[in-house]
N, C-alpha and C. Protein backbone atom coordinates (compact mmCIF):
# COMPACT_ATOMS: atom_id res chain seq x y z
N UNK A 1 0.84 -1.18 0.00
CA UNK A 1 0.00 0.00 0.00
C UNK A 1 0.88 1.25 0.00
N UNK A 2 0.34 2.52 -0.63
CA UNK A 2 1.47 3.23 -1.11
C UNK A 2 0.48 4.48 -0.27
N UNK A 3 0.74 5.62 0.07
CA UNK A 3 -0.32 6.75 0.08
C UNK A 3 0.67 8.10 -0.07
N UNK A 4 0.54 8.89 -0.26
CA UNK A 4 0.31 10.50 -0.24
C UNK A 4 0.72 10.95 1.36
N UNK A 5 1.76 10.90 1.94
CA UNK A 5 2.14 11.47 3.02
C UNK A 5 1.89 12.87 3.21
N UNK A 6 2.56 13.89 2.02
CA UNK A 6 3.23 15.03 2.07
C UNK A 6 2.70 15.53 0.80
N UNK A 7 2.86 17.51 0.81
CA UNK A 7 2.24 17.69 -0.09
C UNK A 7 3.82 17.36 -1.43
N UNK A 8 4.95 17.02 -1.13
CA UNK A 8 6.40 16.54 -1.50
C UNK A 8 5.95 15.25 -2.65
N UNK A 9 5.39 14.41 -1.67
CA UNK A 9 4.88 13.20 -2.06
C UNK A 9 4.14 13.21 -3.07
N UNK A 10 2.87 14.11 -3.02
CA UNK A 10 2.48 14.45 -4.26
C UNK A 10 3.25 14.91 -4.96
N UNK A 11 3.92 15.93 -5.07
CA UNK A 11 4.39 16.75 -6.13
C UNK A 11 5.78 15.92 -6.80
N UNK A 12 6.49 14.72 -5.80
CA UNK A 12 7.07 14.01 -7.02
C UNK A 12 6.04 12.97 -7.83
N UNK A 13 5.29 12.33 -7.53
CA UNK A 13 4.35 11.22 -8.30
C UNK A 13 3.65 12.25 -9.56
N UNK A 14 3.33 13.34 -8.82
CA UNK A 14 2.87 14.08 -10.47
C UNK A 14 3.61 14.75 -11.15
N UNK A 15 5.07 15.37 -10.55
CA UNK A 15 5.83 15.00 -12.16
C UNK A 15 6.41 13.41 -12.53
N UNK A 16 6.43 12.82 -11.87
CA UNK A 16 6.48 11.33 -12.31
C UNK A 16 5.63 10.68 -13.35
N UNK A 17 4.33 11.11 -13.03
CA UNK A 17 3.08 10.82 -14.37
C UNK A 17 3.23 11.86 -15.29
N UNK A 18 3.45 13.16 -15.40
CA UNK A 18 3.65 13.92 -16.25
C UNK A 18 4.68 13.69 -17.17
N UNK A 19 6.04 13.02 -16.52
CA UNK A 19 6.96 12.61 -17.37
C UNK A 19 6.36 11.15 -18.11
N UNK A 20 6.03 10.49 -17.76
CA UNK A 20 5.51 9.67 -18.15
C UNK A 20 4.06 9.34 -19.45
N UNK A 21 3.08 10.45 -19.04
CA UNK A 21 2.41 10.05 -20.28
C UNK A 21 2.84 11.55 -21.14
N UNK A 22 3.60 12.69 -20.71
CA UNK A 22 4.01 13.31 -21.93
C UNK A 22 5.23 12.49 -22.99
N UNK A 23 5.47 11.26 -22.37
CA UNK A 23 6.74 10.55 -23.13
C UNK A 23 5.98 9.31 -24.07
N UNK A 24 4.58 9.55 -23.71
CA UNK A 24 4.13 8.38 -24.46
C UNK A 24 2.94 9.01 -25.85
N UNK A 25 3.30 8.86 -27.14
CA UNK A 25 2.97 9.28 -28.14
C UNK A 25 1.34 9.43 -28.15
N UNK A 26 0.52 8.28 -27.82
CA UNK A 26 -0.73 8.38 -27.71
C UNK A 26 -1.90 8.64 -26.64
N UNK A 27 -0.97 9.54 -25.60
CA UNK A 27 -1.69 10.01 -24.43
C UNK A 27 -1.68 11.65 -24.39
N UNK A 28 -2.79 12.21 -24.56
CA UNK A 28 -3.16 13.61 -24.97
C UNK A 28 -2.28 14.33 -23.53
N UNK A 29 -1.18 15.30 -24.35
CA UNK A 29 0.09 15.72 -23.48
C UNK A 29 -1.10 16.65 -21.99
N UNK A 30 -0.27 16.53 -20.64
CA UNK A 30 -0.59 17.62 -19.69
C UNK A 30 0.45 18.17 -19.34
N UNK A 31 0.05 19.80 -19.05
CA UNK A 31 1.00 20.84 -18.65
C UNK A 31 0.89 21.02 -17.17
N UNK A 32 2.04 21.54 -16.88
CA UNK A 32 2.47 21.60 -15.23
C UNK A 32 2.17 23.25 -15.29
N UNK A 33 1.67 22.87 -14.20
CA UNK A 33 1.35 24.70 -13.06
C UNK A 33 2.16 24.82 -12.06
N UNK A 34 2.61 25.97 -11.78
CA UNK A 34 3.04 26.40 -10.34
C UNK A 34 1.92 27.49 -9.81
N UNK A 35 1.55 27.20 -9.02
CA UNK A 35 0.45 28.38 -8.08
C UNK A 35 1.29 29.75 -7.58
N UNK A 36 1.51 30.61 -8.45
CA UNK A 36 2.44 31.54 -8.05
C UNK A 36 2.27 32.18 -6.59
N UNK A 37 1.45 32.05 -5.85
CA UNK A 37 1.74 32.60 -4.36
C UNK A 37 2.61 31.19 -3.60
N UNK A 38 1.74 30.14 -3.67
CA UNK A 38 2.55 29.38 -2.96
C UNK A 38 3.18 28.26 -3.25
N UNK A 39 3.51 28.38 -4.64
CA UNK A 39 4.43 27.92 -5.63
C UNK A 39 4.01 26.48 -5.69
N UNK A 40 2.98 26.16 -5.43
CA UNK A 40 2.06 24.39 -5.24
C UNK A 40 2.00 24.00 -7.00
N UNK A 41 2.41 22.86 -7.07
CA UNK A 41 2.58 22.36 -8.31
C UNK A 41 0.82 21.55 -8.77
N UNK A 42 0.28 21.88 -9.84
CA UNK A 42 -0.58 21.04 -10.47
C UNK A 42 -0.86 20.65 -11.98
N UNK A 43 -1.71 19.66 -12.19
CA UNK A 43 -1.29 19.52 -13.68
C UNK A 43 -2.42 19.66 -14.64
N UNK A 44 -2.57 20.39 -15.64
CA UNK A 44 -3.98 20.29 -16.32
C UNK A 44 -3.93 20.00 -17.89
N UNK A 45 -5.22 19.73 -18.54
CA UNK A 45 -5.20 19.10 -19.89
C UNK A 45 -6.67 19.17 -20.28
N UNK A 46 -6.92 20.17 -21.66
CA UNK A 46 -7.80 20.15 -22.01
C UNK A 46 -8.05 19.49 -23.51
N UNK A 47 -9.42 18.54 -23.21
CA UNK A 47 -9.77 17.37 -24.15
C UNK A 47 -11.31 18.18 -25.09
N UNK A 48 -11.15 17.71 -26.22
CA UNK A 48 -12.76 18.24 -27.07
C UNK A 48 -13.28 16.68 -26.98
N UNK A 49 -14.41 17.03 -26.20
CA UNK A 49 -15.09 15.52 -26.31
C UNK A 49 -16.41 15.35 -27.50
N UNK A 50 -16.07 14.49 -27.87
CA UNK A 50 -17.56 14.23 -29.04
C UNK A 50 -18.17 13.64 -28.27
N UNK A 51 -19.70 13.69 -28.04
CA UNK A 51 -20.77 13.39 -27.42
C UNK A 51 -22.26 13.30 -28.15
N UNK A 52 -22.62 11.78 -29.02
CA UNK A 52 -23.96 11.80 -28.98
C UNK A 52 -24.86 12.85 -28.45
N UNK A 53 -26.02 13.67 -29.29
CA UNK A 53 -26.75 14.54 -29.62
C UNK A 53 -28.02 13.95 -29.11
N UNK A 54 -28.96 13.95 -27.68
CA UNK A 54 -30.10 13.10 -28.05
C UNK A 54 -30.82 14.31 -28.36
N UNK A 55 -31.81 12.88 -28.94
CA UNK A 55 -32.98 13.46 -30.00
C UNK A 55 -34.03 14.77 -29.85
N UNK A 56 -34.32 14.66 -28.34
CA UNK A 56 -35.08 15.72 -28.09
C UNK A 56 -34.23 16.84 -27.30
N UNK A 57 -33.05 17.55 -27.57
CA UNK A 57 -32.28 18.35 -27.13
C UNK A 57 -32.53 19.48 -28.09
N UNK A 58 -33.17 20.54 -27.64
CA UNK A 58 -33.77 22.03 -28.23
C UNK A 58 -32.63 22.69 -29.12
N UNK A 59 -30.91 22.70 -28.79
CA UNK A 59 -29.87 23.82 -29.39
C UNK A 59 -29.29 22.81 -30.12
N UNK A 60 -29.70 21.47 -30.61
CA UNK A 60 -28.72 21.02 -31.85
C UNK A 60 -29.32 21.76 -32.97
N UNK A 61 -27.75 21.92 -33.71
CA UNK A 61 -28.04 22.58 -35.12
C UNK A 61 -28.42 21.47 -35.77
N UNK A 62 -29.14 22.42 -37.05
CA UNK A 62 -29.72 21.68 -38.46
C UNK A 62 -28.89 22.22 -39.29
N UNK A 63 -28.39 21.32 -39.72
CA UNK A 63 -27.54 21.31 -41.00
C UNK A 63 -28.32 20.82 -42.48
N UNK A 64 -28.57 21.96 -43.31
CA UNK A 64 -28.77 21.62 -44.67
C UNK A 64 -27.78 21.33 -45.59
N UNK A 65 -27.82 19.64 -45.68
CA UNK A 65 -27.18 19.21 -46.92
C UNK A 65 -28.01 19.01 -48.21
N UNK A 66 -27.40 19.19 -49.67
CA UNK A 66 -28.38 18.80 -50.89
C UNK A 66 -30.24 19.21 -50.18
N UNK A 67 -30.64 19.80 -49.91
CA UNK A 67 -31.96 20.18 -49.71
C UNK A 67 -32.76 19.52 -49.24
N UNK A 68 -32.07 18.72 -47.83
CA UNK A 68 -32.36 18.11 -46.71
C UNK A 68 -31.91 18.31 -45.38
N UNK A 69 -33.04 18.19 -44.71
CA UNK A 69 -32.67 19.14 -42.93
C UNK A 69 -31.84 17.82 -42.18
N UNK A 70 -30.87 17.74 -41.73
CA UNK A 70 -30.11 17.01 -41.08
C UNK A 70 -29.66 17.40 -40.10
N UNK A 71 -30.50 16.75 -38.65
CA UNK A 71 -29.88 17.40 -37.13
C UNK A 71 -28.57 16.68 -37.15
N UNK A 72 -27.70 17.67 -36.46
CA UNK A 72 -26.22 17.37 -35.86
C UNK A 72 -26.17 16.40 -35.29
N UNK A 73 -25.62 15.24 -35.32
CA UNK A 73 -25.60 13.82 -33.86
C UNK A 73 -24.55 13.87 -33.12
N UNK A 74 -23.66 15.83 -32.84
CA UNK A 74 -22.71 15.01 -31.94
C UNK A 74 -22.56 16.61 -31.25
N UNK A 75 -22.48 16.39 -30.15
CA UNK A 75 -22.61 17.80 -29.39
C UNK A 75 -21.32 17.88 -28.76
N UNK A 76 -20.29 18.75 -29.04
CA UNK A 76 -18.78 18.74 -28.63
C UNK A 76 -18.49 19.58 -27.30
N UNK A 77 -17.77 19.08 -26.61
CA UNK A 77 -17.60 19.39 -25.14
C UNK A 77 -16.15 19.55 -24.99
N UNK A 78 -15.98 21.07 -24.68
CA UNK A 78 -14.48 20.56 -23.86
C UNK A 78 -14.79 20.58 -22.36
N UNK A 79 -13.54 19.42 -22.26
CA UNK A 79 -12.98 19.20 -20.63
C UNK A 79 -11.93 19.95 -20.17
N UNK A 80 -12.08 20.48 -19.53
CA UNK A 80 -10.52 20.60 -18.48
C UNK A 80 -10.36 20.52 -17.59
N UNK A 81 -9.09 19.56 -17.69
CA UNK A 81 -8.76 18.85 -16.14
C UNK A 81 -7.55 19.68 -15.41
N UNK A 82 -8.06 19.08 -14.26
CA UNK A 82 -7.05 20.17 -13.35
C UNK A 82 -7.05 18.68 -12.19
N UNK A 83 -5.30 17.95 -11.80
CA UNK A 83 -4.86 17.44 -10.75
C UNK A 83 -4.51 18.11 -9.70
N UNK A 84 -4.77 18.33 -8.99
CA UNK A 84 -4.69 19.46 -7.82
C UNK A 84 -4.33 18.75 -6.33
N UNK A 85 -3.78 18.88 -5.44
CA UNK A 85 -3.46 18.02 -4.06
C UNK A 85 -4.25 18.79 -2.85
N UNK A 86 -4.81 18.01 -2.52
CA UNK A 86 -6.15 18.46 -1.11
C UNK A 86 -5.34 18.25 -0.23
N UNK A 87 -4.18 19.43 0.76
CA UNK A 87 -3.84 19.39 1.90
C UNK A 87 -5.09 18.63 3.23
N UNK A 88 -6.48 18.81 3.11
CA UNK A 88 -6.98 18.53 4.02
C UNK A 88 -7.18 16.79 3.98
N UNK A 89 -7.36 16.42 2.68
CA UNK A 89 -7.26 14.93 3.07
C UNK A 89 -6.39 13.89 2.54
N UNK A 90 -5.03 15.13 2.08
CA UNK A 90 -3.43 14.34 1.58
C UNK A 90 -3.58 13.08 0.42
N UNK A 91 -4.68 13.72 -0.39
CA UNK A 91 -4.59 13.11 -1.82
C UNK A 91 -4.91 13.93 -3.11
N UNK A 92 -4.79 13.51 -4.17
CA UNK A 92 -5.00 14.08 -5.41
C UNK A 92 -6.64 14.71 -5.73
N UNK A 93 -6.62 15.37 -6.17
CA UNK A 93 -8.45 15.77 -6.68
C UNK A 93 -8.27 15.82 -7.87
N UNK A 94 -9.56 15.56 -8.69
CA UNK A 94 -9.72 15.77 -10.29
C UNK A 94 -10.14 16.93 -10.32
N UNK A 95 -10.15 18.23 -10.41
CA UNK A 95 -11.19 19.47 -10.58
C UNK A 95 -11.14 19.36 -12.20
N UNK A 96 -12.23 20.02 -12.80
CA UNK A 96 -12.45 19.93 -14.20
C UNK A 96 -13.99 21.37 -14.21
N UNK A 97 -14.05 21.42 -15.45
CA UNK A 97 -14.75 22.48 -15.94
C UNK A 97 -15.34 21.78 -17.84
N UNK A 98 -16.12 21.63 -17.70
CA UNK A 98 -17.04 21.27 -18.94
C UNK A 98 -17.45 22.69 -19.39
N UNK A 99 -17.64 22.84 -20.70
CA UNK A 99 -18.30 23.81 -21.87
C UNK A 99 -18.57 23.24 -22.92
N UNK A 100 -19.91 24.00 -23.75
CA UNK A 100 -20.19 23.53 -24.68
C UNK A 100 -19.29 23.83 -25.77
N UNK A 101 -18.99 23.63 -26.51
CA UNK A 101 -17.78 24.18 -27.52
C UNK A 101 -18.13 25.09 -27.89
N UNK A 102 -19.10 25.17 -29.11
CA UNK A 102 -20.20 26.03 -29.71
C UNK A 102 -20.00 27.40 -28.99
N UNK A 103 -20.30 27.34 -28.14
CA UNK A 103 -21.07 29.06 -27.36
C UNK A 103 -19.95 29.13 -26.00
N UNK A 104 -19.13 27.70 -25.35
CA UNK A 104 -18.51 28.28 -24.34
C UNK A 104 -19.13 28.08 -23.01
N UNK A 105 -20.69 27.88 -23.00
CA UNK A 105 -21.65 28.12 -21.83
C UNK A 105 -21.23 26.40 -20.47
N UNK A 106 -20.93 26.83 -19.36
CA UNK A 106 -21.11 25.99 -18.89
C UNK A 106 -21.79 24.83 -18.56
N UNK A 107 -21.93 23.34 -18.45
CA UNK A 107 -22.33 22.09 -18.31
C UNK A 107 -22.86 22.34 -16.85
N UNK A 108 -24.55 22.07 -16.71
CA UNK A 108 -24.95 22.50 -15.42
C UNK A 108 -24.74 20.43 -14.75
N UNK A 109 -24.96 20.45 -13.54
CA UNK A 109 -24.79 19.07 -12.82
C UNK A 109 -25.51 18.22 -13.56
N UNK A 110 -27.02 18.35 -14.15
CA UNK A 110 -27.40 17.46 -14.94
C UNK A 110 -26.88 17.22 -16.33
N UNK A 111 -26.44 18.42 -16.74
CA UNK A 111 -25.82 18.13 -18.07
C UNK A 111 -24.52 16.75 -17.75
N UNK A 112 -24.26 17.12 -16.97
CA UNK A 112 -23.00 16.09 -16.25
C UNK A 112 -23.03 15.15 -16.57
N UNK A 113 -24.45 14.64 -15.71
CA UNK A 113 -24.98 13.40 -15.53
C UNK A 113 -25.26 13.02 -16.90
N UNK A 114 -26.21 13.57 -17.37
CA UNK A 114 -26.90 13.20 -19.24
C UNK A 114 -25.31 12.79 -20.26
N UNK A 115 -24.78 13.76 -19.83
CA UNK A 115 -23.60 14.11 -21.08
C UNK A 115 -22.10 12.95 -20.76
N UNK A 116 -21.72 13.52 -20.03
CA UNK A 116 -20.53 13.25 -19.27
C UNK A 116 -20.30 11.94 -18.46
N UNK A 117 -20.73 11.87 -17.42
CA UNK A 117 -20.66 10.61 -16.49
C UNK A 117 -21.50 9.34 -17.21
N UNK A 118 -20.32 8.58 -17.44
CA UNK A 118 -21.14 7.34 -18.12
C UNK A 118 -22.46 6.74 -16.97
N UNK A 119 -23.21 5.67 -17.40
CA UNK A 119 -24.60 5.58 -16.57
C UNK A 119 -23.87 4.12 -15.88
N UNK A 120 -22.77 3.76 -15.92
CA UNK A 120 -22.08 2.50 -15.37
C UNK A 120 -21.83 2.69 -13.74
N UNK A 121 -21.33 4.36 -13.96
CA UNK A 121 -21.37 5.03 -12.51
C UNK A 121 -22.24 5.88 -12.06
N UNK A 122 -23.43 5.76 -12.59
CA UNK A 122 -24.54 6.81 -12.36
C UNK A 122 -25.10 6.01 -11.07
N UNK A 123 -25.41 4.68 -11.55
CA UNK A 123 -26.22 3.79 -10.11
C UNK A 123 -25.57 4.13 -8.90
N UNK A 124 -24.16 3.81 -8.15
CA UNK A 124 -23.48 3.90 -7.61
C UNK A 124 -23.29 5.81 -7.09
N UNK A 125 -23.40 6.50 -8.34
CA UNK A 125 -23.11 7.81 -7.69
C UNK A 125 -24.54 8.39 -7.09
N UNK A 126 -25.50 8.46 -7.86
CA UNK A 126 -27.00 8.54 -7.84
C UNK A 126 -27.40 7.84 -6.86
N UNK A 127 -27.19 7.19 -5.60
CA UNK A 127 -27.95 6.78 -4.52
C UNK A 127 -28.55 7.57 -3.88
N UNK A 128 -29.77 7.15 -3.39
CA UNK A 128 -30.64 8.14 -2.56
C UNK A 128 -29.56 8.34 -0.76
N UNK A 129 -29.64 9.60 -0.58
CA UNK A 129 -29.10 9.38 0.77
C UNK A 129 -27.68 9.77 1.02
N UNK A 130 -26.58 9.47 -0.42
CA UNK A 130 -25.70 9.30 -0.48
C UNK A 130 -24.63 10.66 -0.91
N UNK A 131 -23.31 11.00 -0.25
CA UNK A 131 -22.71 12.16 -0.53
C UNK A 131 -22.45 12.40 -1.97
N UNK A 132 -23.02 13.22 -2.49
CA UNK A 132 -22.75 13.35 -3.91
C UNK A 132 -21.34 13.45 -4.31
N UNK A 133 -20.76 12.46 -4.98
CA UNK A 133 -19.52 12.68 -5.86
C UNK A 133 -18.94 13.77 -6.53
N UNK A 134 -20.60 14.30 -7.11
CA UNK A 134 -19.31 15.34 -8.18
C UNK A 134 -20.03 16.44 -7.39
N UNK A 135 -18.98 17.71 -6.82
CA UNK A 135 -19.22 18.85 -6.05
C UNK A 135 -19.08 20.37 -6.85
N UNK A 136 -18.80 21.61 -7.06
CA UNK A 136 -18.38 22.80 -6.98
C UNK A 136 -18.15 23.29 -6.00
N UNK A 137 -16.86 24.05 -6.21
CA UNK A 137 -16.30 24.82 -5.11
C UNK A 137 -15.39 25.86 -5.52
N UNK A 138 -14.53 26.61 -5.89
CA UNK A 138 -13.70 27.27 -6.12
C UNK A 138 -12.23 26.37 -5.89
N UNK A 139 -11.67 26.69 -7.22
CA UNK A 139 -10.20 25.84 -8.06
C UNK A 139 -9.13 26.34 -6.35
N UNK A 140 -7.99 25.36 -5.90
CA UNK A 140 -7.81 26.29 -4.59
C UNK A 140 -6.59 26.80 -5.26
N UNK A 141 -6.02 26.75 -6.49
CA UNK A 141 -5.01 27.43 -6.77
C UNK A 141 -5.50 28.44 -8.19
N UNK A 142 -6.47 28.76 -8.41
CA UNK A 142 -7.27 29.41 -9.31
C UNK A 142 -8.07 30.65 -9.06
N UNK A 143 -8.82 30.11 -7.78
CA UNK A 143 -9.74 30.71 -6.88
C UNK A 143 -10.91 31.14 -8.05
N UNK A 144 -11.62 30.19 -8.56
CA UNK A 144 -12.66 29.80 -9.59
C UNK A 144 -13.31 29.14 -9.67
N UNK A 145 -14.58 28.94 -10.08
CA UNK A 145 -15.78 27.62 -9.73
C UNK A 145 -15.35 26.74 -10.49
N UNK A 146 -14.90 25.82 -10.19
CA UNK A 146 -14.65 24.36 -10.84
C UNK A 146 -15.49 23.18 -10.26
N UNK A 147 -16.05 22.66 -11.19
CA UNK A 147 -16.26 20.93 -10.43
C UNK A 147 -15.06 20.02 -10.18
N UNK A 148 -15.65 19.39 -9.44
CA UNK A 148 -14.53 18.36 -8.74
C UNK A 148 -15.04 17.20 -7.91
N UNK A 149 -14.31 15.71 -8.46
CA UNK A 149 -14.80 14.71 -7.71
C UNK A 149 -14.10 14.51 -6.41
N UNK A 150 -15.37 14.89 -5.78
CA UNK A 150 -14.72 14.75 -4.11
C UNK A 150 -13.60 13.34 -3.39
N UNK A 151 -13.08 13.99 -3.03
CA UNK A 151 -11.75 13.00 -2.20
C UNK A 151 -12.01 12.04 -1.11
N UNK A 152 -13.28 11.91 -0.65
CA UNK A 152 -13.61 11.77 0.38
C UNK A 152 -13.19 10.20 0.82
N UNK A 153 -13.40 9.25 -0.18
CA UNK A 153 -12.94 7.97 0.10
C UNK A 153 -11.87 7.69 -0.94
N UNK A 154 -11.15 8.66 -1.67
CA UNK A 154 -9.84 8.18 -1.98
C UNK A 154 -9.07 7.44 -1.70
N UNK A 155 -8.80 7.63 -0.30
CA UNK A 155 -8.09 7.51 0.40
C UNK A 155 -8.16 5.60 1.07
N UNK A 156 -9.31 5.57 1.08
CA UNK A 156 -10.21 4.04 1.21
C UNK A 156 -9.78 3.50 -0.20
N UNK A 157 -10.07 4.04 -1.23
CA UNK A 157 -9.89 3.03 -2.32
C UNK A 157 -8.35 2.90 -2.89
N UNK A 158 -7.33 3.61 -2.61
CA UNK A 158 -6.29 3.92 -2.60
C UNK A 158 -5.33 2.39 -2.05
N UNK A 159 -6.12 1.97 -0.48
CA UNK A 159 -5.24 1.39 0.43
C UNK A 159 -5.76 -0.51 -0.48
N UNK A 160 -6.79 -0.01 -1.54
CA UNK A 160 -7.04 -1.74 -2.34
C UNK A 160 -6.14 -2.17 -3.63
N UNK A 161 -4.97 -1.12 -3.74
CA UNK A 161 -4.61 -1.77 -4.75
C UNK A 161 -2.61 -1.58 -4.11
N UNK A 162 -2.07 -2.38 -4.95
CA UNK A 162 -0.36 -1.94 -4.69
C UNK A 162 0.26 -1.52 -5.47
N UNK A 163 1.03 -0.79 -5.15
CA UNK A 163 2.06 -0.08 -6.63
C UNK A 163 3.20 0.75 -5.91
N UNK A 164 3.43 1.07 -6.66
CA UNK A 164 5.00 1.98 -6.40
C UNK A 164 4.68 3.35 -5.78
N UNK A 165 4.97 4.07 -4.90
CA UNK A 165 4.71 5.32 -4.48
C UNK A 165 4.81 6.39 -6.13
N UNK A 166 5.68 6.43 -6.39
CA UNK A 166 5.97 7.05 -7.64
C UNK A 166 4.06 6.95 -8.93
N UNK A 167 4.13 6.23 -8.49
CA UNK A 167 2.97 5.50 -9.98
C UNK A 167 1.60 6.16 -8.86
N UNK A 168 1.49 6.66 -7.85
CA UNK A 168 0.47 7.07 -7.00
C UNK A 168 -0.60 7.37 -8.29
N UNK A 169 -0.19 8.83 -9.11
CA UNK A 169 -1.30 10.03 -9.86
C UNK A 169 -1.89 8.39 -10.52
N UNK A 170 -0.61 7.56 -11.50
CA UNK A 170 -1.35 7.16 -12.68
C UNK A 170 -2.35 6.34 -12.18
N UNK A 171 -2.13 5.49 -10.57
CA UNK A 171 -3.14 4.61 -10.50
C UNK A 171 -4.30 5.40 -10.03
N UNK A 172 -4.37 6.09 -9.33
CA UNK A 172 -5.42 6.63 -9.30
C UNK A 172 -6.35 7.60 -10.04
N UNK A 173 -5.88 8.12 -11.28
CA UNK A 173 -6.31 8.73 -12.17
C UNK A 173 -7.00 7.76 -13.04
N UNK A 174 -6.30 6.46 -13.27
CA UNK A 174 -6.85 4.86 -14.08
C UNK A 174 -8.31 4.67 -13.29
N UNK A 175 -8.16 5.04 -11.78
CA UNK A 175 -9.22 4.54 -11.45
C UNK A 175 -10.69 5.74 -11.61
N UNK A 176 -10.68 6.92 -11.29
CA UNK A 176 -11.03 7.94 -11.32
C UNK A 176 -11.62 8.93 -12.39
N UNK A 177 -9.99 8.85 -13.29
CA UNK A 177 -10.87 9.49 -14.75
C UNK A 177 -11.96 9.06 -15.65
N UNK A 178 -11.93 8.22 -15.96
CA UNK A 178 -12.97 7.33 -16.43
C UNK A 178 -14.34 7.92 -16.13
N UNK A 179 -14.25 8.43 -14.34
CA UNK A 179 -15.66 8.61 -14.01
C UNK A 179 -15.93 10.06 -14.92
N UNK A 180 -15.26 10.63 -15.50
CA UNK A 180 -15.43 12.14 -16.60
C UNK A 180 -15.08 12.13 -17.85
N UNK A 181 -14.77 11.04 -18.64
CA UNK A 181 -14.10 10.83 -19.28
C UNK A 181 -12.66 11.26 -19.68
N UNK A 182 -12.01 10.92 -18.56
CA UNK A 182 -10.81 11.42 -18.78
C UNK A 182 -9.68 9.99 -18.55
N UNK A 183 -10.03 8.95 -19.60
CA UNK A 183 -9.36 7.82 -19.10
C UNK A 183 -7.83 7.93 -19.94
N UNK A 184 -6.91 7.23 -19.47
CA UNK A 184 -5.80 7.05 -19.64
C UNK A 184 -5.71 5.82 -20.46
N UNK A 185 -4.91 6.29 -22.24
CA UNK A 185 -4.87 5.15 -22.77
C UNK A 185 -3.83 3.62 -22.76
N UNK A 186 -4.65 2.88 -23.34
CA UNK A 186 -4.00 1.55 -23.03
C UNK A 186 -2.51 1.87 -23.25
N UNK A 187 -2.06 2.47 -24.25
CA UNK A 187 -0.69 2.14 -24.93
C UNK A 187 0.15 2.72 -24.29
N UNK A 188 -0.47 3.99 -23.16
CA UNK A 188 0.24 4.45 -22.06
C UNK A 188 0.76 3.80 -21.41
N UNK A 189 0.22 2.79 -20.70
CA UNK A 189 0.37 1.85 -19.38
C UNK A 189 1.26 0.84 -20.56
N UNK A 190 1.04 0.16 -21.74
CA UNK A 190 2.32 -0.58 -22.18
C UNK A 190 3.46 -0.06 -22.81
N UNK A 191 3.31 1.65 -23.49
CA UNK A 191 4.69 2.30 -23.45
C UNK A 191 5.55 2.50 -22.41
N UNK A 192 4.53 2.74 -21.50
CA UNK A 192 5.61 2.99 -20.04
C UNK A 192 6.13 1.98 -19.71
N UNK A 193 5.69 0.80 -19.44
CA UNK A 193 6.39 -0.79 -18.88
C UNK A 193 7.68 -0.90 -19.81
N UNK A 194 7.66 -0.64 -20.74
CA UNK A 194 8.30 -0.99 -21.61
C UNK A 194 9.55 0.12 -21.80
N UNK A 195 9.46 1.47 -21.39
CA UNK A 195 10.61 1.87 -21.25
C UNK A 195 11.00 2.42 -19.87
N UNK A 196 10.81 1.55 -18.82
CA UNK A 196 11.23 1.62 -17.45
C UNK A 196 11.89 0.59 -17.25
């Protein structure tokens, strides 16, 4: 079992993954931050997601081809991710920010849900009763409304798997991104084996 001691601890494992999937050809590159007051390192990466158009959604365009009305079937989203380290519960956070491409306008919580969060983790996040997963709060090195999947049992799911202190971000980002679509590709995890 590996964990996140220090905010040190973090900040070598995430340039450790940063070196790592910026060295691997088919993993969409992330850039390093320094928080200029208190020089806190984080890492971010923005993705255009294609996203199925459903049918009864009011702002898809109609596109006239040859002198036929053809609704759009794919509604484009960017992501941006932001790895960030939660001094209060000494692990990594995903913060992220969804927009529609088109216009820019922010992804409200249901858009989230509809758009974004596959329905594999909807059962599981969607319990009646239960602390909602995905939160807003202000970015803590931004000081900006960002969403973000809460940390709260990180730390629990953290202590079920083993790995190298170093490999901390990638395993837990493997486990995590996914829930936003922000998964880490296969050829990552076998470029890297392969030149370590």
């Amino acid at each position: 079992m590996s964990f996140l001691k220090t905010r040190q601890d973090f900040e070598q494992s995430l340039l450790h993954f940063y070196n790592k999937t910026n060295a691997c050809p088919s993993e969409p590159p992330w850039t390093m931050h320094r928080q200029s007051i208190l020089n806190h390192a984080y890492l971010s990466q923005s993705r255009i997601v294609k996203l199925p158009a459903p049918l009864d959604r009011e702002d898809v365009d109609v596109v006239e081809e040859d002198d036929e009305c053809v609704a759009d079937t794919e509604i484009l989203v960017e992501m941006d991710y932001h790895i960030v380290y939660s001094p209060s519960y000494q692990v990594p956070v995903l913060y992220f920010r969804a927009t529609y491409y088109h216009d820019k306008t922010g992804l409200s919580l249901d858009d989230l849900y509809q758009y974004i969060i596959p329905s594999v983790y909807q059962t599981d996040i969607l319990q009646p009763n239960s602390t909602s997963v995905i939160s807003q709060s202000d970015h803590p090195a931004l000081g900006v409304p960002y969403w973000y999947v809460h940390p709260c049992e990180t730390r629990t799911l953290m202590h079920c798997f083993r790995f190298n202190p170093e490999d901390y971000i990638q395993v837990w980002l493997s486990i995590q991104g996914p829930i936003l679509n922000c998964q880490l590709s296969t050829e990552m995890f076998l470029f890297c084996m392969t030149t370590e």
